[in-house]
C-alpha atoms as a PDB file:
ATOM      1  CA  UNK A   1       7.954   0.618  17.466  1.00  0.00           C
ATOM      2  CA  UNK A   2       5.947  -2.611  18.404  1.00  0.00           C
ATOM      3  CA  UNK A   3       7.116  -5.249  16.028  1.00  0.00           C
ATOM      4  CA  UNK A   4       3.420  -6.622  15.922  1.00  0.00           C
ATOM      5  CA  UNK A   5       1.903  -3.589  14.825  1.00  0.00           C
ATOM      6  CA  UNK A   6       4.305  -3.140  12.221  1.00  0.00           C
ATOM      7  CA  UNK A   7       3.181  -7.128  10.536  1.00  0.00           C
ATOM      8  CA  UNK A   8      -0.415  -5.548  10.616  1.00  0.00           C
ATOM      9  CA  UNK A   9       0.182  -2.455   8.813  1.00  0.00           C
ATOM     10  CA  UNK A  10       1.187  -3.604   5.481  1.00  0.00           C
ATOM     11  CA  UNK A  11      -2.514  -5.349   4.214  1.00  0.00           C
ATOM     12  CA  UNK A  12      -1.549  -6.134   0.900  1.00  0.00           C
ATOM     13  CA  UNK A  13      -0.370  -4.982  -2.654  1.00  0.00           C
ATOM     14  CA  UNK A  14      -2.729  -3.345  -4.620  1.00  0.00           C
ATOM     15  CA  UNK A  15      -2.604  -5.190  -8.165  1.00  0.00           C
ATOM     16  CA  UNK A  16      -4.633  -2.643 -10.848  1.00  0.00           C
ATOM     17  CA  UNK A  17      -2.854  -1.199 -14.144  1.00  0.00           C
ATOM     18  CA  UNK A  18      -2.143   2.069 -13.001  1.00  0.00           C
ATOM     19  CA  UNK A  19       0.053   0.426  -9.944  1.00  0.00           C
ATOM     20  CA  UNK A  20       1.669  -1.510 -12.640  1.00  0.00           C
ATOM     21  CA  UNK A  21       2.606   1.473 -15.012  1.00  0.00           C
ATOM     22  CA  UNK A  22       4.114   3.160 -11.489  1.00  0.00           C
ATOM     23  CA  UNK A  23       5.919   0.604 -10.183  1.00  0.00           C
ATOM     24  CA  UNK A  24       7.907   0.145 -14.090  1.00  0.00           C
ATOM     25  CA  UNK A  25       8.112   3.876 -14.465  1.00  0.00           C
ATOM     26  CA  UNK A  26       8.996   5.842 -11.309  1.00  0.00           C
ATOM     27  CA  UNK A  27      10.024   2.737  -8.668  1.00  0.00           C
ATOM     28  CA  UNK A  28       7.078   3.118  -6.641  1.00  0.00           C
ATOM     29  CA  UNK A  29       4.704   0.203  -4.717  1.00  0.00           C
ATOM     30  CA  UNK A  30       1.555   0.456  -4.483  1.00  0.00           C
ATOM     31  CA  UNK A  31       0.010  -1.045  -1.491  1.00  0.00           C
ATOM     32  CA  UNK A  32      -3.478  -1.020   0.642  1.00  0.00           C
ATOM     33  CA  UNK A  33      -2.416  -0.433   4.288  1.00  0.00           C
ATOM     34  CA  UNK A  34      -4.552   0.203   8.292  1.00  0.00           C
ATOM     35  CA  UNK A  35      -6.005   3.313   7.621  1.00  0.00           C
ATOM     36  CA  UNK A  36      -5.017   4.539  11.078  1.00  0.00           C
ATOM     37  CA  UNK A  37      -1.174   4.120   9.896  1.00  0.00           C
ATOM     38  CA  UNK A  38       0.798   7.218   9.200  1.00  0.00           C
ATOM     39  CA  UNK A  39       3.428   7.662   6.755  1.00  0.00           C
ATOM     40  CA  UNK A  40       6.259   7.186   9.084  1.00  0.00           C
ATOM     41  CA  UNK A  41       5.148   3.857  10.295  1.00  0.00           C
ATOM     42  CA  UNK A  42       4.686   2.463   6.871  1.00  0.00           C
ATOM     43  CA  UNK A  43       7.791   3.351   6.129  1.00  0.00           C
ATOM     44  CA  UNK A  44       9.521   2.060   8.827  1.00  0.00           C
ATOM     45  CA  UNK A  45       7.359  -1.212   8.183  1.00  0.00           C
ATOM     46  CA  UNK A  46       8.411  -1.132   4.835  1.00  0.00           C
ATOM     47  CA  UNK A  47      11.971  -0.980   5.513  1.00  0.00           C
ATOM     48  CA  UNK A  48      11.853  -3.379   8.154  1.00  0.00           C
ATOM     49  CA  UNK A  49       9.756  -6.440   6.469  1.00  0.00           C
ATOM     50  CA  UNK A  50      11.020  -6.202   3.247  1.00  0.00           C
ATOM     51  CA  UNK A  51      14.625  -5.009   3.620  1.00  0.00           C
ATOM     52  CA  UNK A  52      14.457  -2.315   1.205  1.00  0.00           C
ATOM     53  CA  UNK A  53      15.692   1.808   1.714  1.00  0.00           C
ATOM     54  CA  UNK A  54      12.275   3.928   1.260  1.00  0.00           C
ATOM     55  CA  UNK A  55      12.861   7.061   0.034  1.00  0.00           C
ATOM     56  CA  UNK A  56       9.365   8.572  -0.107  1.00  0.00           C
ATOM     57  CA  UNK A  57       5.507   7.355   1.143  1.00  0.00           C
ATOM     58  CA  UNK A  58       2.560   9.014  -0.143  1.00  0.00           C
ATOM     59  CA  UNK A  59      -0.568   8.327   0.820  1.00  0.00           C
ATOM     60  CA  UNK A  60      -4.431   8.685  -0.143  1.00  0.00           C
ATOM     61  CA  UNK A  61      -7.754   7.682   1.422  1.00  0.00           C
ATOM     62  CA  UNK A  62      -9.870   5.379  -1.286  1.00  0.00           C
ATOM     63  CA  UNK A  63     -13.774   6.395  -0.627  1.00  0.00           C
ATOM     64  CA  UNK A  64     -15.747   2.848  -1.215  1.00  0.00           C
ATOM     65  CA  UNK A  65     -17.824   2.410  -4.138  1.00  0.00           C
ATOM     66  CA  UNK A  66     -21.954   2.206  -3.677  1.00  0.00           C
ATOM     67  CA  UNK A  67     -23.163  -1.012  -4.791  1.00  0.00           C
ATOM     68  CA  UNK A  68     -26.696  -2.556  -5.764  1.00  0.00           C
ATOM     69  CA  UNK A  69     -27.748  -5.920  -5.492  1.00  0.00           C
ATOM     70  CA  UNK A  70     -31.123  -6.294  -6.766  1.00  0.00           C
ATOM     71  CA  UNK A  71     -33.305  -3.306  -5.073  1.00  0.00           C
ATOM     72  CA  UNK A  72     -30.841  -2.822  -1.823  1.00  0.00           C
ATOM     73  CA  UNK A  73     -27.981  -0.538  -1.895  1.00  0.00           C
ATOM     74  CA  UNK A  74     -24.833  -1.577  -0.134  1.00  0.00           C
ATOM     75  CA  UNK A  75     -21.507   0.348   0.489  1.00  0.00           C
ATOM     76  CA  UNK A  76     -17.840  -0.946   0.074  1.00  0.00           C
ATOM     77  CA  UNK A  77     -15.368  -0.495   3.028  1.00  0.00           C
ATOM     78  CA  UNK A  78     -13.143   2.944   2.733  1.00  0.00           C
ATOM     79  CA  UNK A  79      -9.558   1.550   2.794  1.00  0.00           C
ATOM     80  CA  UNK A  80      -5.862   3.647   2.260  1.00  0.00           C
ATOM     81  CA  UNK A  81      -3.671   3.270  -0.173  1.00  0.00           C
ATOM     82  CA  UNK A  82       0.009   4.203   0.301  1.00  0.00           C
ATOM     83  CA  UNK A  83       2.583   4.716  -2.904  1.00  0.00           C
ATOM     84  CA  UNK A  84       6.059   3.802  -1.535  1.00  0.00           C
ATOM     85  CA  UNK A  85       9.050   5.516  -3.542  1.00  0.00           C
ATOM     86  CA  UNK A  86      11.907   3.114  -3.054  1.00  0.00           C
ATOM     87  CA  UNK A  87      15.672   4.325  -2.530  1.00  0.00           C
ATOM     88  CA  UNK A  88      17.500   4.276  -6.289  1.00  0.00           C
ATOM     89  CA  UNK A  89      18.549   0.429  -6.935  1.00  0.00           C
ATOM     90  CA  UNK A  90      16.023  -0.877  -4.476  1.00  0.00           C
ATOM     91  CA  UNK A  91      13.683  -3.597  -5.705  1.00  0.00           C
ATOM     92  CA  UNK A  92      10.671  -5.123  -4.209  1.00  0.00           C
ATOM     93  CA  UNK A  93       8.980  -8.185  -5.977  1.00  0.00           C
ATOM     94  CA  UNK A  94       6.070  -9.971  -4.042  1.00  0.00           C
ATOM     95  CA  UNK A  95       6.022 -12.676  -6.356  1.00  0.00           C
ATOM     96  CA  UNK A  96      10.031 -14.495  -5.229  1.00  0.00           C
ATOM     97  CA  UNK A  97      10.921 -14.653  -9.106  1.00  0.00           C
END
């Protein structure tokens, strides 16, 4: 796999409350990634840039919001969102602490 698409892949972590409450409670890590990537290239991406074992990647498409300024109407970007199970003693912190 192309080592350059696999730095695009991963966008981000997605920092909301119920990511929070997964990542303490089932080892999970929530993050917004392309939404042309598959599962099997975010895990391998995964594995690769962090140095972690994956165990499981589920993923979901997030519809964007409508939005109103004034009287127009606007539309959010659709984006994915893939929850990454991490292998049992695997941790992965974003913040170096």
């Amino acid at each position: 796999m192309n080592s350059e698409r696999l730095s695009k892949i991963i966008l981000g972590p997605v920092v909301a409350e119920k990511a929070t409450r997964v990542a303490e409670n089932d080892n999970q890590v929530v993050l917004k990634v392309l939404p042309n990537a598959n599962k099997t290239e975010i895990k391998y991406a995964v594995e690769r840039l962090f140095d972690v074992k994956v165990a499981a990647v589920n993923t979901s498409q997030v519809k964007g919001k409508v939005k109103r300024a004034g009287r127009h109407l606007g539309k959010r970007a659709d984006w994915k969102k893939a929850y990454v199970t991490l292998a049992d003693g695997a941790d992965l912190n974003f913040l170096g602490e």
